[in-house]
Protein backbone atom coordinates (compact mmCIF):
# COMPACT_ATOMS: atom_id res chain seq x y z
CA UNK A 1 -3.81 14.36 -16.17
CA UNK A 2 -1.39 12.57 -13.65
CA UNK A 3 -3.28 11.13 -10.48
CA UNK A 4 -1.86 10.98 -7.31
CA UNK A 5 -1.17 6.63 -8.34
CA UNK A 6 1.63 7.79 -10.22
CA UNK A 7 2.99 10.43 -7.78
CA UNK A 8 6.59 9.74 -6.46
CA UNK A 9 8.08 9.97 -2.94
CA UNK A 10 9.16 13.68 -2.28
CA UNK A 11 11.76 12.75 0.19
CA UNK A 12 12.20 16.71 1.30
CA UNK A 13 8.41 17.34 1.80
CA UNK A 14 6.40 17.73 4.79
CA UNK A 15 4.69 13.97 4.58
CA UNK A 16 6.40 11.71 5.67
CA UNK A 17 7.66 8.53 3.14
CA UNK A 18 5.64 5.68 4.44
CA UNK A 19 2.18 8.56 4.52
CA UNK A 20 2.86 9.13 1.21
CA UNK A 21 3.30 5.56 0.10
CA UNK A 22 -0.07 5.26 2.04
CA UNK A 23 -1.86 7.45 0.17
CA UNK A 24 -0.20 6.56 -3.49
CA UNK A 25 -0.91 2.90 -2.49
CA UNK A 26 -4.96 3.93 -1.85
CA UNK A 27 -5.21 6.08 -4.89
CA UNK A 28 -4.08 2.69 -6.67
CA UNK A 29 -6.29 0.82 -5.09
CA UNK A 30 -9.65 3.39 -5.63
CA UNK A 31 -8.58 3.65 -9.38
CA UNK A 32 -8.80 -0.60 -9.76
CA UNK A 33 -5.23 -1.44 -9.70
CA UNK A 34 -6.07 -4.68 -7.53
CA UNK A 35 -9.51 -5.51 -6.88
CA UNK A 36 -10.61 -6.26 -3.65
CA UNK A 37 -9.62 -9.56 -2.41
CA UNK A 38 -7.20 -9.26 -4.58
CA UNK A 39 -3.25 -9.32 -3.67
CA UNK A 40 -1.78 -5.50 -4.03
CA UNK A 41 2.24 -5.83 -5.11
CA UNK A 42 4.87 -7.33 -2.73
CA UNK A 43 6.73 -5.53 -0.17
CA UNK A 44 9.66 -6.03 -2.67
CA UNK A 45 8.06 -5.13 -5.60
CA UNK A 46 7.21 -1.71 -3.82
CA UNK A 47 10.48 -0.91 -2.32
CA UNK A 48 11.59 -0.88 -5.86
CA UNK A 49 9.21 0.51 -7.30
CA UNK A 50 9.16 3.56 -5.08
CA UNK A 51 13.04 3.45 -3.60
CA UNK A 52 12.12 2.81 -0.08
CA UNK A 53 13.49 0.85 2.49
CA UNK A 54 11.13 -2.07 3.56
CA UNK A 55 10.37 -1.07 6.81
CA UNK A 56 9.16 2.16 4.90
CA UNK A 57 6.53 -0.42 2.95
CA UNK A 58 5.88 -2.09 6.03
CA UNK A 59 4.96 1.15 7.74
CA UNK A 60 2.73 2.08 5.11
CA UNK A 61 1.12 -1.22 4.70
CA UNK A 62 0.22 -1.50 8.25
CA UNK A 63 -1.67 2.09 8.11
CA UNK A 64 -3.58 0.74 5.10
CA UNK A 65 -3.94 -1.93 7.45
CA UNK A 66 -5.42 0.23 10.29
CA UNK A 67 -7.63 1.97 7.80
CA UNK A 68 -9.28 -1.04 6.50
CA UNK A 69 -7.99 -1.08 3.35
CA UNK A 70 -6.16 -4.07 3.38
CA UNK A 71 -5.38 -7.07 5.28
CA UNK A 72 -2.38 -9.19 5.80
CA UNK A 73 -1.77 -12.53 5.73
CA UNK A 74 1.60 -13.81 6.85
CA UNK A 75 3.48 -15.30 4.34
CA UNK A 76 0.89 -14.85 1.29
CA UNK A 77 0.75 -11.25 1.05
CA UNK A 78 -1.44 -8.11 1.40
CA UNK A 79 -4.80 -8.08 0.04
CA UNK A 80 -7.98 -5.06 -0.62
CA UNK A 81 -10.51 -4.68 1.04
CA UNK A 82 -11.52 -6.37 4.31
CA UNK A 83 -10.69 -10.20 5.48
CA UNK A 84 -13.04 -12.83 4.79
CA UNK A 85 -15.12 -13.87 7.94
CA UNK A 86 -12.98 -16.30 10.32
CA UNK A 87 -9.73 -15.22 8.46
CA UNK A 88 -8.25 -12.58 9.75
């Protein structure tokens, strides 16, 4: 019954932390967690909630990022889904 959203970070697997994050943080995301154009949690929120270091978030974020799954913008947060045209 548990989806891969509430999965925790197996620090001894084979995936690395900020992969896994990645994944967790697009199962939350497919499931409605934040709807798109929505903002997804903060980078601080998610380091702990998941016991990473930030530059673990970041790391994940920025796949999302290369994905198109999300989109940053500096100082407001990360957002789903793709940026609005001329904002990106």
């Amino acid at each position: 019954m548990s989806t891969d959203a509430d999965a925790e970070i197996d620090h001894e697997g084979p995936v690395t932390p900020y992969r896994q994050l990645a994944e967790i943080l697009k199962a939350r995301i497919a499931r409605g967690d934040w709807a798109e154009g929505r903002p997804i949690a903060s980078e601080t929120r998610l380091v702990q909630e998941y016991g990473l270091a930030r530059s673990t978030v970041r790391r994940a974020l920025d796949v999302l990022v290369e994905e198109g799954v999300v989109w940053k913008v500096q100082g407001r947060g990360t957002y789903v889904g793709q940026p609005p045209a001329g904002n990106s």
